[in-house]
C-alpha atoms as a PDB file:
ATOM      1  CA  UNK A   1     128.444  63.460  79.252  1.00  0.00           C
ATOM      2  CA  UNK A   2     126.878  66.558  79.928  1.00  0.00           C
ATOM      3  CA  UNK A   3     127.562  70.035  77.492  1.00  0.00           C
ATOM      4  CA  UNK A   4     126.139  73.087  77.882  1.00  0.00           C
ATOM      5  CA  UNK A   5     125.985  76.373  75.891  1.00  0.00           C
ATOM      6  CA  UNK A   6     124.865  79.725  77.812  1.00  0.00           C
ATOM      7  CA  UNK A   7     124.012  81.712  75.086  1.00  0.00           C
ATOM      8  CA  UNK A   8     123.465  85.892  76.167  1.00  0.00           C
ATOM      9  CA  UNK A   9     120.462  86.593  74.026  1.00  0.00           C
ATOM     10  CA  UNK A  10     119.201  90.296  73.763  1.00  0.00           C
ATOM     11  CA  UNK A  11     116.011  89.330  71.288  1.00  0.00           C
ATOM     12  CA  UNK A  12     115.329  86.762  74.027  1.00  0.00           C
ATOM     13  CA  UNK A  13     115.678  89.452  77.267  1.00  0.00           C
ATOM     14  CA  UNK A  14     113.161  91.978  75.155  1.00  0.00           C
ATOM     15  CA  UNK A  15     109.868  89.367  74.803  1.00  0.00           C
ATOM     16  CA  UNK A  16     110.384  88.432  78.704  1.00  0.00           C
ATOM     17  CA  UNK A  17     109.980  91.903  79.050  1.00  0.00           C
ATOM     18  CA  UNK A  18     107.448  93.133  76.966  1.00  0.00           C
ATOM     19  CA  UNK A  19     104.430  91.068  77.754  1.00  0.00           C
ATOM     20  CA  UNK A  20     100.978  92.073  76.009  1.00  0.00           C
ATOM     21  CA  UNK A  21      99.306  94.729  76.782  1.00  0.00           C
ATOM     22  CA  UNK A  22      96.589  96.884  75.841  1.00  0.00           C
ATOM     23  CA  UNK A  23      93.637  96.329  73.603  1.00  0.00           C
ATOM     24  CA  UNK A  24      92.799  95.691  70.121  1.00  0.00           C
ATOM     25  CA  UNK A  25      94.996  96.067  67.456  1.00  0.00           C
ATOM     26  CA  UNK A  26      97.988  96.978  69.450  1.00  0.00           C
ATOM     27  CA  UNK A  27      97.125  93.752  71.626  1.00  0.00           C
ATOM     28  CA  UNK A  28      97.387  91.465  68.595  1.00  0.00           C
ATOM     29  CA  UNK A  29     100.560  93.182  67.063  1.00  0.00           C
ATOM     30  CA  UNK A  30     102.385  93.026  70.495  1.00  0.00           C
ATOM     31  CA  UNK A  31     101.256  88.667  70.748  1.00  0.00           C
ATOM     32  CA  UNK A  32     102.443  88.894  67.060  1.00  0.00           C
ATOM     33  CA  UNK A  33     105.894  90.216  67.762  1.00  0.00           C
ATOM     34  CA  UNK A  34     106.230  87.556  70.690  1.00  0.00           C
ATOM     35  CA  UNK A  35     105.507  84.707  68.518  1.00  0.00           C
ATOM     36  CA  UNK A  36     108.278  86.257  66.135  1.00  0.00           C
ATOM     37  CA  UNK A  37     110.776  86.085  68.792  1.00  0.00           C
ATOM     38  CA  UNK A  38     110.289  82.668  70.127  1.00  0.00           C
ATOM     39  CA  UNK A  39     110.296  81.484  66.887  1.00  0.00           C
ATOM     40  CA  UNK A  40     113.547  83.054  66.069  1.00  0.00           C
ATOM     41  CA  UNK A  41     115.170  81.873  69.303  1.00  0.00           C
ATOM     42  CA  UNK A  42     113.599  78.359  68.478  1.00  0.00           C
ATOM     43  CA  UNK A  43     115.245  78.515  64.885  1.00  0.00           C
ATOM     44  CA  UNK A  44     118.589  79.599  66.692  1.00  0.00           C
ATOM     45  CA  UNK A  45     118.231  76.750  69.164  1.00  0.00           C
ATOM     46  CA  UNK A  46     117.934  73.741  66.359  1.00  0.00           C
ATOM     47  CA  UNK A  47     121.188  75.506  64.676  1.00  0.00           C
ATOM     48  CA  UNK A  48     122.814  74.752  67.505  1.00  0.00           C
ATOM     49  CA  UNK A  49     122.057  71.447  68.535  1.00  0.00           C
ATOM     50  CA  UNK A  50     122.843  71.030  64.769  1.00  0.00           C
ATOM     51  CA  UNK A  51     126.078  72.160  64.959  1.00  0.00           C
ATOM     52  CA  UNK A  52     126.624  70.273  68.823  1.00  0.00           C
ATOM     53  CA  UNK A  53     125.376  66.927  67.581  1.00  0.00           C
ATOM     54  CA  UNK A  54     127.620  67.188  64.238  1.00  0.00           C
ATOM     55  CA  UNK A  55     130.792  67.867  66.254  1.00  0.00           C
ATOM     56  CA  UNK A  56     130.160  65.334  69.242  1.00  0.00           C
ATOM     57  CA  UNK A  57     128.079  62.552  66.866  1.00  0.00           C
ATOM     58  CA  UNK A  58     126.631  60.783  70.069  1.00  0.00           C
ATOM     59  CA  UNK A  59     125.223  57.358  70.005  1.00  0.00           C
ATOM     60  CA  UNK A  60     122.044  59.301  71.462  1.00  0.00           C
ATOM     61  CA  UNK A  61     121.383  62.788  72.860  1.00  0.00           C
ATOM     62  CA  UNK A  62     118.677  65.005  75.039  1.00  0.00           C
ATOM     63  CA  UNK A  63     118.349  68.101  74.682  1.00  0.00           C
ATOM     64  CA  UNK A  64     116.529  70.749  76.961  1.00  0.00           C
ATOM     65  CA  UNK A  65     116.164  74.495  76.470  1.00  0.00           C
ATOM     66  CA  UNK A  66     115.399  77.089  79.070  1.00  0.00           C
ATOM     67  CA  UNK A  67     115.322  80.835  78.722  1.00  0.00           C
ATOM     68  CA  UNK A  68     115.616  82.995  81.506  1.00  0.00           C
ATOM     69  CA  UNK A  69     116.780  87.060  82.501  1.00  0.00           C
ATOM     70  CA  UNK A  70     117.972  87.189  78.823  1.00  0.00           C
ATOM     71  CA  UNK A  71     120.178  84.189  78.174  1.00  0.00           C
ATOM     72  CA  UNK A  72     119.073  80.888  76.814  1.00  0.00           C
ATOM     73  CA  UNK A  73     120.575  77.845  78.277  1.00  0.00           C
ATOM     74  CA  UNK A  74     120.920  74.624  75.625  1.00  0.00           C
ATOM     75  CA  UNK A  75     121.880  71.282  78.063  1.00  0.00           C
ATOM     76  CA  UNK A  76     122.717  68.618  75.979  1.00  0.00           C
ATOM     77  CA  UNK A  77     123.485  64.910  77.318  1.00  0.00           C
ATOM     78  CA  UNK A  78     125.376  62.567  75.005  1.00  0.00           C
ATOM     79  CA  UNK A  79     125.442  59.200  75.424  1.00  0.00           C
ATOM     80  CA  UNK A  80     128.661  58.017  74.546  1.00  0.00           C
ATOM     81  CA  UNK A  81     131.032  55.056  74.503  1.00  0.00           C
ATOM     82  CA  UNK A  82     133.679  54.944  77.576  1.00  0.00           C
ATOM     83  CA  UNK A  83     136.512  54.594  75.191  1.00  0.00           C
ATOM     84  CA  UNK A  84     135.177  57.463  73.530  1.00  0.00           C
ATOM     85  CA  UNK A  85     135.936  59.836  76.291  1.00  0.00           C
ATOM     86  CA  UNK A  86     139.343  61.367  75.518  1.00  0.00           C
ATOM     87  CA  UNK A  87     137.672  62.294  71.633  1.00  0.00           C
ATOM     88  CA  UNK A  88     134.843  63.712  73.173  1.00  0.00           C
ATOM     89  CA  UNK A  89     137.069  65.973  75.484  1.00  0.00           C
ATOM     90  CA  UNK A  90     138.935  66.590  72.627  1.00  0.00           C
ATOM     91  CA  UNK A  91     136.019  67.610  70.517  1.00  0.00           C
ATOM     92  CA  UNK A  92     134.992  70.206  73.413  1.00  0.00           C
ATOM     93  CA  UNK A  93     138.248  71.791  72.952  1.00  0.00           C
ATOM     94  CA  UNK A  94     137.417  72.680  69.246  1.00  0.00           C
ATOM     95  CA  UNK A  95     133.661  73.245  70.743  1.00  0.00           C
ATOM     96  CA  UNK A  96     134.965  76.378  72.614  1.00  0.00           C
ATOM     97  CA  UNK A  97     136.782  77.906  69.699  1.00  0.00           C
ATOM     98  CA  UNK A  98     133.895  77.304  67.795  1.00  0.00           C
ATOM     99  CA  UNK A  99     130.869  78.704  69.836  1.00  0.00           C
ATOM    100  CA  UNK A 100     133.339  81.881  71.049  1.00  0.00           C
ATOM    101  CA  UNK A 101     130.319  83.919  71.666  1.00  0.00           C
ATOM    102  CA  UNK A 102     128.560  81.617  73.964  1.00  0.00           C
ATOM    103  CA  UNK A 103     129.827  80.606  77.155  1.00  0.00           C
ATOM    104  CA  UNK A 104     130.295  76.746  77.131  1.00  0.00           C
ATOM    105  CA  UNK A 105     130.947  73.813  79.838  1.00  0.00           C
ATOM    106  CA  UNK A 106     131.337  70.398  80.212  1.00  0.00           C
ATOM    107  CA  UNK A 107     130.731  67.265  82.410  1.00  0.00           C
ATOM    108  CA  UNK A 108     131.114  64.044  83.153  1.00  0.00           C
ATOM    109  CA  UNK A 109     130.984  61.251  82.461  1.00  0.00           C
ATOM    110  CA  UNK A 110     127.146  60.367  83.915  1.00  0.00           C
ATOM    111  CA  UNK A 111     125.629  57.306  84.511  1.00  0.00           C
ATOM    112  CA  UNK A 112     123.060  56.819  81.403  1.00  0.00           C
ATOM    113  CA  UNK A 113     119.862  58.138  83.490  1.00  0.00           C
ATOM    114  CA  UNK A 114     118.794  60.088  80.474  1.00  0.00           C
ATOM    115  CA  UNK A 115     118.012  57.176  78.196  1.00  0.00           C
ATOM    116  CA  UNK A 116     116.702  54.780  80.388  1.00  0.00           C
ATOM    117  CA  UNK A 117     113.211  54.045  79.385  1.00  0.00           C
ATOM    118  CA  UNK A 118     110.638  55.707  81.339  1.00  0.00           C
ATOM    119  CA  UNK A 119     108.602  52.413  82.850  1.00  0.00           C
ATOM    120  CA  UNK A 120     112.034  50.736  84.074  1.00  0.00           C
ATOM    121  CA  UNK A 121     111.953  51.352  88.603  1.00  0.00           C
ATOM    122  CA  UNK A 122     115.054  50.839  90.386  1.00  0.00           C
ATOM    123  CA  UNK A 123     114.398  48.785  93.361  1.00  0.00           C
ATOM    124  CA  UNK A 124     115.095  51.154  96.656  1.00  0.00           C
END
């Protein structure tokens, strides 16, 4: 199963616009106050998948983050059992009501491709 949380992030918008600039001092205090940032939207990332993982508790999970034109876009697949299906559905219900500030989705079910292990070739 595929979830997704699109997550409208103002602190995240203001470092992809303010690169560094300048010299000196104001240099280092401007790469100073980026690092702040993305460690703040990496801190509000883990909370999440926290939170995603505790309500879904998948057998295993991958997670990928992208940030882009101020929103911040957690994709998590869950691996899951086939007769687990309706509770995971289920679960996404109480998933919307909980994240009500982000906008959330899901799909599925997926074949497995995310936890295959990376030397295993399909023949063509």
């Amino acid at each position: 199963m595929h979830f997704k949380i699109l997550l409208k992030d103002a602190v995240v918008e203001e470092a992809l616009n303010e690169l560094p600039a300048g010299v000196g001092g104001e240099y280092l205090r401007k790469l100073r106050e980026q690092a702040s940032r993305e460690r703040e939207r990496q801190t509000k990332a883990r909370a999440l998948s926290l939170q995603v993982h505790k309500l879904f508790l998948p057998l295993e999970e991958d997670i990928v983050c992208k940030t882009e034109a101020g929103n911040m876009l957690l994709d998590f697949a869950h691996l899951i059992d086939t007769s687990a299906i309706p509770k995971y559905q289920n679960r996404y219900s109480a998933a919307t009501r909980h994240f009500k500030d982000c906008q959330v989705s899901i799909t599925g079910p997926w074949p497995p491709y995310h936890f295959m292990p990376g030397k295993l070739r399909t023949v063509s």
